[in-house]
Structure formats: C-alpha cells, structure tokens
C-alpha atoms as a PDB file:
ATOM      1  CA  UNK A   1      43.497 -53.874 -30.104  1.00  0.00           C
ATOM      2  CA  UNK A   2      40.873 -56.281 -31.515  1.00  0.00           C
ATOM      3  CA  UNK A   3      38.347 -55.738 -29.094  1.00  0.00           C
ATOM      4  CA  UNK A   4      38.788 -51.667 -29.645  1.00  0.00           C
ATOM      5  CA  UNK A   5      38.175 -52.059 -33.336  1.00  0.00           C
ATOM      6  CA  UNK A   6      35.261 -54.932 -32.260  1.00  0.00           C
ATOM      7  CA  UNK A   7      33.971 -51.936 -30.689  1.00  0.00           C
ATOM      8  CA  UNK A   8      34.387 -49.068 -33.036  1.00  0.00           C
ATOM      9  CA  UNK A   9      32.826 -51.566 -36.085  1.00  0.00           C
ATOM     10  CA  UNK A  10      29.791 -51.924 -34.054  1.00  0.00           C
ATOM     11  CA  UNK A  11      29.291 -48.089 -32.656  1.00  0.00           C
ATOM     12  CA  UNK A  12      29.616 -47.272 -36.598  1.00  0.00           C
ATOM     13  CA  UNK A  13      26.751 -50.056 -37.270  1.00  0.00           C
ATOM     14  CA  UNK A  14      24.732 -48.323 -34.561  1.00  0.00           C
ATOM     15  CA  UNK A  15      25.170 -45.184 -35.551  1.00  0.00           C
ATOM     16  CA  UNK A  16      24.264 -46.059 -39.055  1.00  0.00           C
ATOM     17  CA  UNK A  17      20.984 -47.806 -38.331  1.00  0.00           C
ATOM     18  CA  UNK A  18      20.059 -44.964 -36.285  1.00  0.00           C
ATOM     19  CA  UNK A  19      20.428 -42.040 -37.962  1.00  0.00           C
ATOM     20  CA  UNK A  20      20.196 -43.017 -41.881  1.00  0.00           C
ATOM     21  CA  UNK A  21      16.728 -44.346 -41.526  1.00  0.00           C
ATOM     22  CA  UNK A  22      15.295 -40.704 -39.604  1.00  0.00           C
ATOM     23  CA  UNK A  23      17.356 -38.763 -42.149  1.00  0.00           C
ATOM     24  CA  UNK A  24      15.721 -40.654 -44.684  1.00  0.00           C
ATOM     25  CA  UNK A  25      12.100 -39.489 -43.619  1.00  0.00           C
ATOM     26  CA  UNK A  26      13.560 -36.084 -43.513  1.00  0.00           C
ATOM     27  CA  UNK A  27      14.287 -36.088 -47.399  1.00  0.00           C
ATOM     28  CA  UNK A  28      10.885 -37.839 -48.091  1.00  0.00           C
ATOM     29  CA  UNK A  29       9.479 -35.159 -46.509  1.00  0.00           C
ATOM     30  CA  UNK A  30      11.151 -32.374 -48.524  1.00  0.00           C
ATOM     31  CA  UNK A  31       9.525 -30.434 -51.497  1.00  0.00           C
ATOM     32  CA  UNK A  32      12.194 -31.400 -53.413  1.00  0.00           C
ATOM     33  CA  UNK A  33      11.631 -34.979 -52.862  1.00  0.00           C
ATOM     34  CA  UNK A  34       8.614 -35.693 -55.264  1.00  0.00           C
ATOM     35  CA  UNK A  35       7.324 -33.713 -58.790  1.00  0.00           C
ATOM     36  CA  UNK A  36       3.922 -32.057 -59.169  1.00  0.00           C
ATOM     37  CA  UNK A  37       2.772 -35.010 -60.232  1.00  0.00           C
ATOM     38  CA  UNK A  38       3.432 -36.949 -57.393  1.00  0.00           C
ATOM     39  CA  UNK A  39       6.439 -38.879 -58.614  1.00  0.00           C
ATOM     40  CA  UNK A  40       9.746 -38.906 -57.059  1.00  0.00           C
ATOM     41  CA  UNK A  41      12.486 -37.126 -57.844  1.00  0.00           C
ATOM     42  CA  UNK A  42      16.418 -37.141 -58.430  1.00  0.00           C
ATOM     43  CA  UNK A  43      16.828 -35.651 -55.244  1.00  0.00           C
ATOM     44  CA  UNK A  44      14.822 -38.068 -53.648  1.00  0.00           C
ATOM     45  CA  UNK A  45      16.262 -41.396 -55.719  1.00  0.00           C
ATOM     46  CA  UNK A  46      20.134 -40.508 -54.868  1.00  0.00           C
ATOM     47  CA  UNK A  47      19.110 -39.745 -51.715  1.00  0.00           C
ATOM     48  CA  UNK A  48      17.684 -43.430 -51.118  1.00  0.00           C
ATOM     49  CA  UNK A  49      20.372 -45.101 -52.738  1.00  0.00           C
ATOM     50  CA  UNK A  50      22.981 -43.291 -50.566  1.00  0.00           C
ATOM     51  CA  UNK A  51      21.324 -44.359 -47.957  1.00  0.00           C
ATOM     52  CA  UNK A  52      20.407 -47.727 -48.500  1.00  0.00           C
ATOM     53  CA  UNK A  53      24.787 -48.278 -49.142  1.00  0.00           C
ATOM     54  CA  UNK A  54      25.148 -46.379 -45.855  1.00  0.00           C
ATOM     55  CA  UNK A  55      22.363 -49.028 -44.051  1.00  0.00           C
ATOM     56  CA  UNK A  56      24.156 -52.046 -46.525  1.00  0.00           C
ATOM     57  CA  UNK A  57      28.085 -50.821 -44.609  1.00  0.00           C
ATOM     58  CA  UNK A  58      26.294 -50.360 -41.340  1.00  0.00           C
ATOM     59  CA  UNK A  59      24.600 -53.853 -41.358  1.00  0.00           C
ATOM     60  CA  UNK A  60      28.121 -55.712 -42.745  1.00  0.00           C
ATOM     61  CA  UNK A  61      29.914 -53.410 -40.128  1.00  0.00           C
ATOM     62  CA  UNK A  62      27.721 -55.227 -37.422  1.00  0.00           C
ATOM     63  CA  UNK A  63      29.091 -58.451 -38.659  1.00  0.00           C
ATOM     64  CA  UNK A  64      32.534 -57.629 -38.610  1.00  0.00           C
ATOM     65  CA  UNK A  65      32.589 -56.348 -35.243  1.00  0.00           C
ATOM     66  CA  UNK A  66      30.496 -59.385 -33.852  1.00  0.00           C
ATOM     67  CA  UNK A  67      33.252 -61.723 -35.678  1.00  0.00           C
ATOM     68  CA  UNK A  68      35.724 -59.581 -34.536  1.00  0.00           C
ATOM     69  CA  UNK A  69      34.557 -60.538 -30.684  1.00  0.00           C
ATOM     70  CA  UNK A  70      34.665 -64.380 -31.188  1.00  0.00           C
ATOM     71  CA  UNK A  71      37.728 -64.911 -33.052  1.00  0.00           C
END
C-alpha cells in the first residue's frame, strides 16, 4: 500500500509540472491576460498564483512520494 501511494504522489507531481507550466503560457497568451496599456491583469495575476500553489503541491508531492519509497 505504500509503494501505491509512493506512486500516485509522484504521477500527481508529474502531472503537475507538466501541464501547469503550458497552461500557464496559454493564459499569458490570452487578451484577457494584459490591459491596453500593457500591464497585467486580474485574470492574468490569479491565474499565476493558482498556478504557482499548483507547481508549490506538485514539487512537495515529489518529495513525499520519494520519502515514501525509502522509508
């Protein structure tokens, strides 16, 4: 059962640092993403936090399921 959730921490890390980071250039790519002036937006700030936590979980995921192998 350890090595299963071992496992499943790390798939959940890889999916994370694969898919925020392209979704990310998605939104900076939007036309909602920055002002007429050039500045970003709301759309584009909430966006980043959201998925800097999602990157943050993915990375500390990683760890956990690398522990979770050598205890």
């Amino acid at each position: 059962m350890q090595t299963f959730l071992a496992i499943l921490l790390i798939s959940n890390a890889v999916f994370n640092i694969v898919v925020w980071p392209r979704f990310y250039g998605r939104i900076a790519k939007d036309a909602r993403a920055r002002d007429a002036a050039g500045r970003p937006t709301r759309f584009l700030i909430v966006h980043a936090v959201l998925i800097g936590i999602a990157l943050l979980l993915g990375v500390i995921s990683l760890i956990a399921g690398i522990a979770g192998f050598l205890v």
